[in-house]
Structure formats: structure tokens, C-alpha cells
N, C-alpha and C. Protein backbone atom coordinates (compact mmCIF):
# COMPACT_ATOMS: atom_id res chain seq x y z
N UNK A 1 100.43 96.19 82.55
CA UNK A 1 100.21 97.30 83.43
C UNK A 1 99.02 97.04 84.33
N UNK A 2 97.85 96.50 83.85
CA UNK A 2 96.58 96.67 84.63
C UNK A 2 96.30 95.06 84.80
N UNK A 3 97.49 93.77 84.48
CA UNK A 3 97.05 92.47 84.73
C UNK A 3 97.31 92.13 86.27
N UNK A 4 95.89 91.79 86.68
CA UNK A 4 95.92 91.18 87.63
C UNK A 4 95.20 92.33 88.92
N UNK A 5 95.06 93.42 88.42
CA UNK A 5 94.39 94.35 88.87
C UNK A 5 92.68 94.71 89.22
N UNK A 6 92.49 92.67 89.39
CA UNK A 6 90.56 93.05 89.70
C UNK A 6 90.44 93.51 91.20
N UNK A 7 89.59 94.80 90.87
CA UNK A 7 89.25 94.70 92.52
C UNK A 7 88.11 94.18 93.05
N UNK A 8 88.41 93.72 94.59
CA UNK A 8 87.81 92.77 95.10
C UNK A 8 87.07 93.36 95.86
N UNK A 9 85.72 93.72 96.27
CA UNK A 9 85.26 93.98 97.67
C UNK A 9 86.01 93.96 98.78
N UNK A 10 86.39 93.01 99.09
CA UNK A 10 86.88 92.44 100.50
C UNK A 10 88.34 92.90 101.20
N UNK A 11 88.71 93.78 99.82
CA UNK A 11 90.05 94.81 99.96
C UNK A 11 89.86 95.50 101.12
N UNK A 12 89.13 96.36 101.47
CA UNK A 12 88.98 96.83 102.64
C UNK A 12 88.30 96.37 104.23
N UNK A 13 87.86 94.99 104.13
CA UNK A 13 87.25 94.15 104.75
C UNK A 13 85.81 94.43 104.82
N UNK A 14 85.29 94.91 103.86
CA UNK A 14 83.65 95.40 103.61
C UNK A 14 83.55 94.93 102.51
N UNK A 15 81.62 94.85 102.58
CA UNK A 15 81.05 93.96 101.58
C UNK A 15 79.87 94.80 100.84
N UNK A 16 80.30 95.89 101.28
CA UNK A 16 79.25 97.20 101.24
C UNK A 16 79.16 97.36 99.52
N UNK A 17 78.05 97.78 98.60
CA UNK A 17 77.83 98.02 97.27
C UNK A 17 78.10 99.44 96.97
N UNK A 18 79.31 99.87 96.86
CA UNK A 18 79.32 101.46 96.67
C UNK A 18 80.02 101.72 95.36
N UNK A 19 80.55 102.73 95.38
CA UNK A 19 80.83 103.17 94.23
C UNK A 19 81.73 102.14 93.28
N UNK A 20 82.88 102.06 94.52
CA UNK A 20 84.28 101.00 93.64
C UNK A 20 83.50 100.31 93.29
N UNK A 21 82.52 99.21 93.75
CA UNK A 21 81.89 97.96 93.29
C UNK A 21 81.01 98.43 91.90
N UNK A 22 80.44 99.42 91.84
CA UNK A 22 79.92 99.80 90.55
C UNK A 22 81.19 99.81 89.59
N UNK A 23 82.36 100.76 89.93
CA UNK A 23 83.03 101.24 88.83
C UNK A 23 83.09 99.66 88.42
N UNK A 24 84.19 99.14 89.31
CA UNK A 24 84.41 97.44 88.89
C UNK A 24 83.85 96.76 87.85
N UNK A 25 82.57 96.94 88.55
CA UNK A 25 81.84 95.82 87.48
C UNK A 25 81.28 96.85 86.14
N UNK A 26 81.25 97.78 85.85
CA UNK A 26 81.04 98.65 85.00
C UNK A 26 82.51 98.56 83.93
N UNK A 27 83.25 98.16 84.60
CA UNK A 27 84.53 98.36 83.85
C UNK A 27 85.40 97.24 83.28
N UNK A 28 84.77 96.02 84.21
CA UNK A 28 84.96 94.51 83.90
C UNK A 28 85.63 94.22 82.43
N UNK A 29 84.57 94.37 81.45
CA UNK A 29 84.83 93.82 80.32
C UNK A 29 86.51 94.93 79.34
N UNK A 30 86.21 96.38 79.58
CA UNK A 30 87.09 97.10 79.42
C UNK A 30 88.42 96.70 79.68
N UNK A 31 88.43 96.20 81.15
CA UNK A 31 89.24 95.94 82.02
C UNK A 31 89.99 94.50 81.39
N UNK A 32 89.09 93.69 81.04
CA UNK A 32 89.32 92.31 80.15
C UNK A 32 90.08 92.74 78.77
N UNK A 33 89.13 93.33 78.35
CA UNK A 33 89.90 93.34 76.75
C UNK A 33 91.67 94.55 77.05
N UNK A 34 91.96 95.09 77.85
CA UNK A 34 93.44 96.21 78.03
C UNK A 34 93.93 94.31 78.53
N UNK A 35 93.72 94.00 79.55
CA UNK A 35 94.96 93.34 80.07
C UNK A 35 95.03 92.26 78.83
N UNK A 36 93.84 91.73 77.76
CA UNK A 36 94.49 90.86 76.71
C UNK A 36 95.18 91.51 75.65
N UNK A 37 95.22 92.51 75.54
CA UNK A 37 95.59 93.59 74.75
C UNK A 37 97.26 93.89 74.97
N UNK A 38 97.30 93.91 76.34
CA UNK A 38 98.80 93.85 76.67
C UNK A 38 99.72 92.78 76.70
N UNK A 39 98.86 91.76 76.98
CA UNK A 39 99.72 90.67 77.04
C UNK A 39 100.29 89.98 75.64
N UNK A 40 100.19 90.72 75.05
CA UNK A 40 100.55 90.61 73.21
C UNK A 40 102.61 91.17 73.52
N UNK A 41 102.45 92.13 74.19
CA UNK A 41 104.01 92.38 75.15
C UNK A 41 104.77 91.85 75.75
N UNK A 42 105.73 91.01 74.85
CA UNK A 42 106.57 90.26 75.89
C UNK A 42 107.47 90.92 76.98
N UNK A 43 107.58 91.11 78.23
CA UNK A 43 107.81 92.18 79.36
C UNK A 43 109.33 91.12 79.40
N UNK A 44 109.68 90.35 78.91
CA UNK A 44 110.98 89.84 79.43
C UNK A 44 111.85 90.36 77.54
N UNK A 45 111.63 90.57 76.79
CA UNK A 45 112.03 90.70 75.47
C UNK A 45 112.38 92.93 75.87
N UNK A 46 113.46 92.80 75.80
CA UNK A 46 113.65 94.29 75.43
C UNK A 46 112.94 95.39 74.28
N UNK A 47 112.64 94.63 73.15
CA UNK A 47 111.74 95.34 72.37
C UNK A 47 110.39 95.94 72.84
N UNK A 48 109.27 94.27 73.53
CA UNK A 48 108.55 94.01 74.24
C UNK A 48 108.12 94.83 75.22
N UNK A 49 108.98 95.35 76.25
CA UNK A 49 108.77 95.86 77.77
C UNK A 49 109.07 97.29 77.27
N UNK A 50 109.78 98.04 75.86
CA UNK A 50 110.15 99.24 75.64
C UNK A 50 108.83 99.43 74.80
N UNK A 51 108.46 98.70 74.10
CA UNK A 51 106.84 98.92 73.94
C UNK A 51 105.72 99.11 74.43
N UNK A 52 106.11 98.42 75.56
CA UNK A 52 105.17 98.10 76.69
C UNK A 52 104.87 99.50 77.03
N UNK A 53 106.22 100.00 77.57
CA UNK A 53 105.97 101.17 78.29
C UNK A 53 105.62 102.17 76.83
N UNK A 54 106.00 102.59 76.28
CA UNK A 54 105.20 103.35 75.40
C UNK A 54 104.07 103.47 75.13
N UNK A 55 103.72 102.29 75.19
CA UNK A 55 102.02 101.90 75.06
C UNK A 55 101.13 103.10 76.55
N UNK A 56 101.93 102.39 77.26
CA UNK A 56 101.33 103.14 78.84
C UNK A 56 101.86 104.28 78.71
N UNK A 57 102.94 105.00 78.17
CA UNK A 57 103.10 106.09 78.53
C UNK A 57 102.36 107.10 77.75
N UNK A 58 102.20 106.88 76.07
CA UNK A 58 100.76 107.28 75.26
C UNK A 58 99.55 107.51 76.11
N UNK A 59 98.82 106.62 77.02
CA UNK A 59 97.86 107.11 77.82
C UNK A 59 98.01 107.58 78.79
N UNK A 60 99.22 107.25 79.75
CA UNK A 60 99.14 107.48 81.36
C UNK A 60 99.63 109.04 81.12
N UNK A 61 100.94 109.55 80.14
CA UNK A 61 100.90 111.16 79.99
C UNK A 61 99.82 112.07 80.32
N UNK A 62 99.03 111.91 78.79
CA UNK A 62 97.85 112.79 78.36
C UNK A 62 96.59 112.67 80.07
N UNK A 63 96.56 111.84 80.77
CA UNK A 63 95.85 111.23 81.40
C UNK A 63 96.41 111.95 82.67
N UNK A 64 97.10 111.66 83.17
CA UNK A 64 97.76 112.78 84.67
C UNK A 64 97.91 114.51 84.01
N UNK A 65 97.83 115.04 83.10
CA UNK A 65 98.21 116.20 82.60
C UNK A 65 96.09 116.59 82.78
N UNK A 66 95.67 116.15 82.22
CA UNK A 66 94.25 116.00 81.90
C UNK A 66 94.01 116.60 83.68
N UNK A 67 94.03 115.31 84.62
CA UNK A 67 94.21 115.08 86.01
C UNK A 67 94.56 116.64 86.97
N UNK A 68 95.81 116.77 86.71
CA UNK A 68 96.51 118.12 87.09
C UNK A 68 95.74 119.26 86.76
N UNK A 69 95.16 119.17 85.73
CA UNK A 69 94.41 120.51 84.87
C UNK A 69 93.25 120.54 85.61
N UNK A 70 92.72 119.70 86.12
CA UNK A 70 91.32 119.70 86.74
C UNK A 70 91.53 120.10 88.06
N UNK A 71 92.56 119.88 88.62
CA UNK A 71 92.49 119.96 90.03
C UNK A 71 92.95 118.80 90.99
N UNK A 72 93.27 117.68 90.36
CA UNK A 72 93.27 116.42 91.43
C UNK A 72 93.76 116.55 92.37
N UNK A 73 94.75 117.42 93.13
CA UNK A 73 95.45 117.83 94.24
C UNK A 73 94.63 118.50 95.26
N UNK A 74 93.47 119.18 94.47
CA UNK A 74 92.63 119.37 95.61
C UNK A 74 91.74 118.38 96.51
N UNK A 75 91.87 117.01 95.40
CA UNK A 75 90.42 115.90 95.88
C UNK A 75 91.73 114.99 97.00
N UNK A 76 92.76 115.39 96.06
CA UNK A 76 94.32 114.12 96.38
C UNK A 76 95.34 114.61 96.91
N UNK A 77 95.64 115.45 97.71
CA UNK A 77 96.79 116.38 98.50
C UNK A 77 97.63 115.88 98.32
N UNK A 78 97.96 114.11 98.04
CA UNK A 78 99.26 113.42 98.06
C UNK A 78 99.25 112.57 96.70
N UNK A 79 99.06 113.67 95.60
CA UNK A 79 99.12 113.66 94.03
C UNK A 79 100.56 113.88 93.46
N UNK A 80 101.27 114.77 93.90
CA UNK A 80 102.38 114.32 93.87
C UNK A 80 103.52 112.96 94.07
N UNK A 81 103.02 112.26 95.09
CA UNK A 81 103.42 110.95 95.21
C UNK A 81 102.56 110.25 94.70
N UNK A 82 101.30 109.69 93.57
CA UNK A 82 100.78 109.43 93.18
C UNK A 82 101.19 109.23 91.57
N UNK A 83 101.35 110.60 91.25
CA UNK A 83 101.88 110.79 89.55
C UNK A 83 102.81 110.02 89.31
N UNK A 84 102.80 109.57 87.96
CA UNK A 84 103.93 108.33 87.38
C UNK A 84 104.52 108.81 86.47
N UNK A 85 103.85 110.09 85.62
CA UNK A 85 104.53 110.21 84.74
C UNK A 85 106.30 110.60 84.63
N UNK A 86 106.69 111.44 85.53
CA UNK A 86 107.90 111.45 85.13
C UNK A 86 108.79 109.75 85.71
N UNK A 87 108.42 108.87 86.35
CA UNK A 87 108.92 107.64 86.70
C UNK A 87 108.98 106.66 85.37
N UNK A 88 108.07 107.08 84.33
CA UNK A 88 107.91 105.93 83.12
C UNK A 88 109.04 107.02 81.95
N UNK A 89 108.67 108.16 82.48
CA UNK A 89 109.57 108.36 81.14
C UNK A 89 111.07 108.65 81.06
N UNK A 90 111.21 108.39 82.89
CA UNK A 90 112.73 107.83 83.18
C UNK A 90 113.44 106.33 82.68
N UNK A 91 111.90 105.72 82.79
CA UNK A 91 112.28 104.20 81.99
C UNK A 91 112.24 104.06 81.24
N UNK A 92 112.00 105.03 79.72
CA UNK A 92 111.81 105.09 79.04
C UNK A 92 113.03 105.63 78.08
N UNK A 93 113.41 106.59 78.95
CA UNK A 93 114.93 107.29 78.98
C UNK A 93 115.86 106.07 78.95
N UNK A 94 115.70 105.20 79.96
CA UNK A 94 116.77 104.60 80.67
C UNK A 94 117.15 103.33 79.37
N UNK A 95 115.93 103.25 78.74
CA UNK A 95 115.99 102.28 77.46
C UNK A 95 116.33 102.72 76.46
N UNK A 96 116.43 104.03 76.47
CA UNK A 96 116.97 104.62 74.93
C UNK A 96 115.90 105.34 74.62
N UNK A 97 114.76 105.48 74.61
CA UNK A 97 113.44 105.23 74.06
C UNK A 97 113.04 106.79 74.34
N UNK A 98 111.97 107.33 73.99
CA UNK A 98 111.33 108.62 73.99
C UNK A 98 109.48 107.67 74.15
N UNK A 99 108.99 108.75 74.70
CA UNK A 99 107.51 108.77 74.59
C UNK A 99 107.29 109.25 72.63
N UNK A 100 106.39 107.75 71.95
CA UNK A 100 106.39 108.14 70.39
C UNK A 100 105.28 109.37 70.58
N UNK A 101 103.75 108.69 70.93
CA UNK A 101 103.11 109.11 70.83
C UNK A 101 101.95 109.49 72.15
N UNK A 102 100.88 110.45 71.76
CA UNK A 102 100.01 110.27 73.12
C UNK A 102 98.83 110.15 72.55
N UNK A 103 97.95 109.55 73.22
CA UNK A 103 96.53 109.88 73.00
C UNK A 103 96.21 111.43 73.50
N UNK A 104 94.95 111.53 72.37
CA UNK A 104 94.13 113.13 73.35
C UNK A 104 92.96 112.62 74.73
N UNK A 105 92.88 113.12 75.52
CA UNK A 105 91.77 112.63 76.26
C UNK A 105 90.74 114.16 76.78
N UNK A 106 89.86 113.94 76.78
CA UNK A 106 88.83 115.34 77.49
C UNK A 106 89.12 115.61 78.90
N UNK A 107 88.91 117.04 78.80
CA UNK A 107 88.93 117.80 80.07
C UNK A 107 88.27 117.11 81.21
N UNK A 108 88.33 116.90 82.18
CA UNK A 108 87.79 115.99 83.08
C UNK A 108 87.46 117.19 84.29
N UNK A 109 86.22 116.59 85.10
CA UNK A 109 85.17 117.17 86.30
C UNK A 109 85.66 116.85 87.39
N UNK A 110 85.85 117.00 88.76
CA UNK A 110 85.55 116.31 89.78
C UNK A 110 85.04 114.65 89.68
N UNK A 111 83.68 114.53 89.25
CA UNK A 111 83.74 112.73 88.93
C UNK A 111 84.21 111.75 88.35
N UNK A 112 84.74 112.87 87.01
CA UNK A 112 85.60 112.19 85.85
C UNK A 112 86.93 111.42 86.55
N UNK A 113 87.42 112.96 87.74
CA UNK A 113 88.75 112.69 87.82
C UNK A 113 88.98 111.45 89.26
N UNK A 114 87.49 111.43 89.47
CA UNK A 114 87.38 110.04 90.40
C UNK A 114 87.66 108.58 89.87
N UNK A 115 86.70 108.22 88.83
CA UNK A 115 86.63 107.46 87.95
C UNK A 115 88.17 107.30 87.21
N UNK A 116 88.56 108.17 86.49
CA UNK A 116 89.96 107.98 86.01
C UNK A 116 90.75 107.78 87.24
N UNK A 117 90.89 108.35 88.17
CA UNK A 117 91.91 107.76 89.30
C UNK A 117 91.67 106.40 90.04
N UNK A 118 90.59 105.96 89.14
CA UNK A 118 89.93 104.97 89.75
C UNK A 118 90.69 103.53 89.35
N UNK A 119 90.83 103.99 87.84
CA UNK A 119 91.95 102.84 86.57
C UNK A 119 93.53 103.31 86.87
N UNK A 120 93.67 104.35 87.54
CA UNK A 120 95.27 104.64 87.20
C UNK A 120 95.75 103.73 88.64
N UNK A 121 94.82 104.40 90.04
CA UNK A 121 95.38 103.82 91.24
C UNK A 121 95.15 101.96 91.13
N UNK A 122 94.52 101.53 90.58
CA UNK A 122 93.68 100.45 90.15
C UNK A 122 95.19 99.41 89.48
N UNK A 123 95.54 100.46 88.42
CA UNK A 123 97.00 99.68 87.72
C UNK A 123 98.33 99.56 88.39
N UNK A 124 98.47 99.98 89.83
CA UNK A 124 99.28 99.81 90.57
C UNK A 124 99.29 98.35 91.20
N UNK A 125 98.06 97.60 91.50
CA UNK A 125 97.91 96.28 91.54
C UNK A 125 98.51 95.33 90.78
N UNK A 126 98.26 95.58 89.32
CA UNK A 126 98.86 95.01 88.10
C UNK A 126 99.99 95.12 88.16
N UNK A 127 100.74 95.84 88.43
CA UNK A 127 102.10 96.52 87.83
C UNK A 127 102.84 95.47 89.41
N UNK A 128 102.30 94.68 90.14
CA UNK A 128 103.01 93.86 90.93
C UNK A 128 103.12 92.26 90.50
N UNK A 129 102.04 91.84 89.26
CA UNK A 129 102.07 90.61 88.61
C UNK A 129 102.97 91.37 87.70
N UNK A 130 102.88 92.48 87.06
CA UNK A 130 103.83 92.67 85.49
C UNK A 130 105.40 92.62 85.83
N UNK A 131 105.80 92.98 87.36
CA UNK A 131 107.17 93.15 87.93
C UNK A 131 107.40 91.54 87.86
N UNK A 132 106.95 90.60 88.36
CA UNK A 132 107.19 88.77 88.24
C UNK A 132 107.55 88.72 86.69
N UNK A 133 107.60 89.42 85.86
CA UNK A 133 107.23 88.91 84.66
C UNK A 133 108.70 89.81 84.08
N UNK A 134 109.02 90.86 84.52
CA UNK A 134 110.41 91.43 84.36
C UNK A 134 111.22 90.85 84.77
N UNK A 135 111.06 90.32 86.07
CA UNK A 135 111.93 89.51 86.90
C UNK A 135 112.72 88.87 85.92
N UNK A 136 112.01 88.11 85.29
CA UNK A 136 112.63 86.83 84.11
C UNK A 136 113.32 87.32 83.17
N UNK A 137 113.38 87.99 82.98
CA UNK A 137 113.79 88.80 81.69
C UNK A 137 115.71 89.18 82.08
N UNK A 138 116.60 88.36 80.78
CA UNK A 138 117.67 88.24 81.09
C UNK A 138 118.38 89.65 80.87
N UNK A 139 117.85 90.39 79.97
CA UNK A 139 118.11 92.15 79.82
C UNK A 139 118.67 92.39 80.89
N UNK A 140 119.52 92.79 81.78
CA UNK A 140 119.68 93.63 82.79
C UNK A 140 118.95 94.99 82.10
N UNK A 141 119.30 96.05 81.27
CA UNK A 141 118.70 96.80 80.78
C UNK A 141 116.71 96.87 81.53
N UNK A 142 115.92 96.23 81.03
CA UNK A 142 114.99 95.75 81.41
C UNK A 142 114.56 95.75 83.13
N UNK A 143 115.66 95.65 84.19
CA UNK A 143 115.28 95.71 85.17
C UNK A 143 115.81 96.63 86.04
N UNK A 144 116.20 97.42 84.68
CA UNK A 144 116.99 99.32 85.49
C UNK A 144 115.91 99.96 85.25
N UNK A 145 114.83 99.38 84.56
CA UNK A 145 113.89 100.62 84.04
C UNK A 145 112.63 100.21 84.84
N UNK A 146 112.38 99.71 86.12
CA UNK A 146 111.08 99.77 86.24
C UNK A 146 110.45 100.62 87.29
N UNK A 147 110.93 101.52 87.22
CA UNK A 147 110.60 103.06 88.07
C UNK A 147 109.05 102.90 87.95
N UNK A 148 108.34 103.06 86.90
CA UNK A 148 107.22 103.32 86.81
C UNK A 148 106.11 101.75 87.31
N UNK A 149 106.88 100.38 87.55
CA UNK A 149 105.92 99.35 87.55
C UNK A 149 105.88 99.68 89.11
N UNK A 150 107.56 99.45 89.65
CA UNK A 150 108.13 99.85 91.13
C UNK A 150 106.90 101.08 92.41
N UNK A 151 106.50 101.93 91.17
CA UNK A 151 105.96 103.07 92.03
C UNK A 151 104.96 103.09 93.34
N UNK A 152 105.49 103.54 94.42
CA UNK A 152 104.39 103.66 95.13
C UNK A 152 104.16 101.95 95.90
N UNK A 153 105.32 101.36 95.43
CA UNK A 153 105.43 100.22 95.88
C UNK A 153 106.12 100.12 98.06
N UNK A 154 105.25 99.31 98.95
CA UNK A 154 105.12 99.68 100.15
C UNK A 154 104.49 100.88 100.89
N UNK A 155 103.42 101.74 99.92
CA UNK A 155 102.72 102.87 100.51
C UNK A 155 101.53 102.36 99.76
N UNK A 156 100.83 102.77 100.99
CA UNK A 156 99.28 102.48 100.94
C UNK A 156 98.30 103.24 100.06
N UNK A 157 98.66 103.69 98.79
CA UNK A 157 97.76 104.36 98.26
C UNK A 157 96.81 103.88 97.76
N UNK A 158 96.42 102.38 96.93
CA UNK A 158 95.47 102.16 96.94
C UNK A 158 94.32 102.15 97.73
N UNK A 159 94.67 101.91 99.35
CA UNK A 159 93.68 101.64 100.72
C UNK A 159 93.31 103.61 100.62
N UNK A 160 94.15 104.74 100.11
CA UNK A 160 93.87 105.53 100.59
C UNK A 160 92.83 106.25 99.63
N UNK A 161 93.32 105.81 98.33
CA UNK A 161 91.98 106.02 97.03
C UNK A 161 91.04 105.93 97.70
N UNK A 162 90.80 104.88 98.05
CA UNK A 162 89.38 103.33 98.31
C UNK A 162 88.64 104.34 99.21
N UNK A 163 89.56 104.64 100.56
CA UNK A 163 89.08 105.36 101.73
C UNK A 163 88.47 106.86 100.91
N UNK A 164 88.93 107.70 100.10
CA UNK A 164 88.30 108.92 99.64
C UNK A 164 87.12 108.39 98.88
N UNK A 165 87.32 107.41 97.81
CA UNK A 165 86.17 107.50 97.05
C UNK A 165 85.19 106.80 97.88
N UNK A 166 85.22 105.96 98.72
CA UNK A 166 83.88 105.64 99.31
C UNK A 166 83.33 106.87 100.42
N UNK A 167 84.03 107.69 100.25
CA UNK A 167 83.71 108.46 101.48
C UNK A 167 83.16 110.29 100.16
N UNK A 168 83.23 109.88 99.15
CA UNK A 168 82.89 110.85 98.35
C UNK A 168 81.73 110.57 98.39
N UNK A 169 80.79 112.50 98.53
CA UNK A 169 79.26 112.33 98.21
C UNK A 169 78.28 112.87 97.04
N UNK A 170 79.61 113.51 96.36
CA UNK A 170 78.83 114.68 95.57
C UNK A 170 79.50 114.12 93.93
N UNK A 171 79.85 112.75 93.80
CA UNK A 171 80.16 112.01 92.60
C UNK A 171 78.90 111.98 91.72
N UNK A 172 79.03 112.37 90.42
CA UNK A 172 78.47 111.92 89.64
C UNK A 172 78.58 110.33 89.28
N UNK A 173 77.74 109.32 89.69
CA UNK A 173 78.31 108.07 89.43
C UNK A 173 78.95 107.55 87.70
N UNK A 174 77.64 108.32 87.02
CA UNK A 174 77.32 108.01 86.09
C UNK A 174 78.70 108.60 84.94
N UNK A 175 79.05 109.45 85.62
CA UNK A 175 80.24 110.50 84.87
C UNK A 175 81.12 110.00 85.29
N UNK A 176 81.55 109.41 86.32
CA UNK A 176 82.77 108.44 86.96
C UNK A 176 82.88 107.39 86.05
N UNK A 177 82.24 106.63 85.89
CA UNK A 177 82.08 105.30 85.20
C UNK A 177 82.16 105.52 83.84
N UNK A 178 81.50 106.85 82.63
CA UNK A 178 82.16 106.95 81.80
C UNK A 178 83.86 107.44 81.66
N UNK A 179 84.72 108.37 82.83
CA UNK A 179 85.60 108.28 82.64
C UNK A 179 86.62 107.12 82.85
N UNK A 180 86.12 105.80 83.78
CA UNK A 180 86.93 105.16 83.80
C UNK A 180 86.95 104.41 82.32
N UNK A 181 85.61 103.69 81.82
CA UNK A 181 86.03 103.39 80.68
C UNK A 181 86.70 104.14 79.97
N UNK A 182 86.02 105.32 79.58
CA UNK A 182 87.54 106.52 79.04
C UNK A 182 89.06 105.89 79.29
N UNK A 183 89.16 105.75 80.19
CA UNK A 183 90.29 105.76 80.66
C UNK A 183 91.41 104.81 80.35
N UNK A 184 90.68 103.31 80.23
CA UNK A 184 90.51 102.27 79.91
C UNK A 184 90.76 102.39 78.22
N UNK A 185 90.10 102.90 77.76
CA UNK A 185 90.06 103.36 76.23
C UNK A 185 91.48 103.70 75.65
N UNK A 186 91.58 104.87 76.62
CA UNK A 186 92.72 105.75 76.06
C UNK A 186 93.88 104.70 76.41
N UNK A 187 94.02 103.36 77.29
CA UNK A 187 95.68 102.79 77.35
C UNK A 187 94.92 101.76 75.65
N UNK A 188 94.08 101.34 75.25
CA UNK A 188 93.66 100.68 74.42
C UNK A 188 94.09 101.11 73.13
N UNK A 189 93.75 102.38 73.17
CA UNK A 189 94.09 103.59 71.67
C UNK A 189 96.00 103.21 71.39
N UNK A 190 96.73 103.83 72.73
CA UNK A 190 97.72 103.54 73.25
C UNK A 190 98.73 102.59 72.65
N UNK A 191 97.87 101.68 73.25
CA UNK A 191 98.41 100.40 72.31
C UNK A 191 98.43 99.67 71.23
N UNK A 192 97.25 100.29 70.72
CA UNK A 192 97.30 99.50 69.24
C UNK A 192 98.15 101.04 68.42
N UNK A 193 98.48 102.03 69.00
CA UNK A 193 99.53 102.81 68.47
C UNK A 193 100.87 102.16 67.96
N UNK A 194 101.32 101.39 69.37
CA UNK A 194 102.60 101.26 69.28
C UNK A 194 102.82 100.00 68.56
């Protein structure tokens, strides 16, 4: 879900030290231990990729519900095209499969819900190395279900995150950066669930 998902400065053609570059490197090692964590998932094995997604759907649920409850539509007007959850648990459907379990996660602030949108818009990067990796996978099954890797795929939402949060002034940095690890946490919990 989140392999291959480092962000780079130079994404927006600036070299500027702001927030993303804090979360980033604040989140580095987090960020290290989920994508070795996942790759324990063989994404071409039908067991594998129906795990997979369970794993993500345990956090990414509780995590957009959390999101919604706070408000994110007010920071994100185009939160609706953003949300994944009902896209994973169509693939989830589409495999036979149910969501087993969820993590709990805390009520989240305005900064929180920066920081967490920070790892969710963040795993849309990933989810374009994890699609190469379905590709292979002889399942047809396996490549009816990737609504949720697919998402948001040819729309610019990451550039449009990037553009709000650097342009946010009233972030708690410090409360951002604990929810992204949060965030980070909760696909971790997630997975050693399934």
C-alpha cells in the first residue's frame, strides 16, 4: 500500500523546508518499518493480496470515519473523491472477503487530520508500485479487485494535498506529526492482525 511512497521535495519543484518535509522525515522510519511489514504479502498469491487488503482496510476504515467525524470536508471540499473506503471494501467484496477486523484510532483536530491525510494521500504513490506487482499475478480474480490501489488514479490529488498543506497556517506541527505516525501505527496494528 505505502511501498514506494517517499516523498520527495522536488514534487512540487520547491526546495522549501515546510511542513511535508518535516512530516517526511519525522515519519521516515515508521514509514520503513509498514512498507517491510507489508511486503511479507504476496500481492500476486490470492490469499496474499485478500490479506493485503484486509490489513489496509483494518486501518484505512477506522481512519476516514475518524477523518469524516472531524470535519475533513471542511479543510478538503473534494473528500468525497478522496475517500477509499467504500473502493477497498468493493475489493474486498469482489474476493469473497469481508473487512475481519478494525483498529480503534482517536478523535482527531484540524492538525491531526492534516498529518493523517498526510499518510493516506501519501499511500496513493505506493499503491502505483503495488499495482506492477498485481499485474503479475495469474488470478484474474486479483485484478477485478483493485478499485482501491486504482483510486484517484490520473487526478491530481496528491499536488492538491501538497498545495493545502503548505499553504496551511494555523497547524499544530507537532500534533500533525504525532498523527501521522498514528497513522502509520494503526496500518501496522492492522497488519499484524491479519
Amino acid at each position: 500500500m505505502l511501498a514506494g511512497a517517499s516523498d520527495v521535495s522536488t514534487y512540487l519543484g520547491r526546495s522549501s523546508f515546510g511542513l511535508r518535509e518535516r512530516l517526511r522525515d519525522a515519519t521516515s522510519a515508521a514509514h520503513r518499518e509498514l512498507d517491510s511489514q507489508l511486503s511479507a504479502f504476496d500481492l500476486t498469491d490470492f490469499s496474499g493480496y485478500r490479506r493485503f487488503l484486509q490489513a489496509s482496510a483494518g486501518a484505512l476504515l477506522p481512519l476516514e470515519a475518524a477523518l469524516a467525524e472531524a470535519g475533513v470536508a471542511r479543510i478538503f471540499p473534494d473528500w468525497p473523491e478522496r475517500a477509499r473506503s467504500a473502493a477497498i471494501v468493493a475489493d474486498l467484496g469482489r474476493l469473497g472477503s469481508a473487512v475481519l477486523a478494525t483498529v480503534s484510532v482517536p478523535p482527531m483536530t484540524r492538525s491531526s487530520v492534516l498529518g493523517t491525510m498526510y499518510v493516506l494521500e501519501g499511500s496513493r504513490l505506493g499503491a502505483k508500485f503495488l499495482l506492477k506487482a498485481v499485474a503479475d499475478a495469474a488470478d484474474p480474480r486479483i485484478g477485478g479487485a483493485t478499485a482501491y490501489l486504482r483510486h484517484g488514479t490520473g487526478q491530481r490529488l496528491w499536488h492538491s494535498f501538497l498545495s493545502k498543506l503548505e499553504a496551511e497556517d494555523t497547524c499544530d506541527e507537532d500534533e500533525a506529526i504525532r498523527a501521522a505516525r498514528g497513522a502509520f501505527a494503526a496500518f501496522e496494528r492492522a497488519a499484524d492482525r491479519t
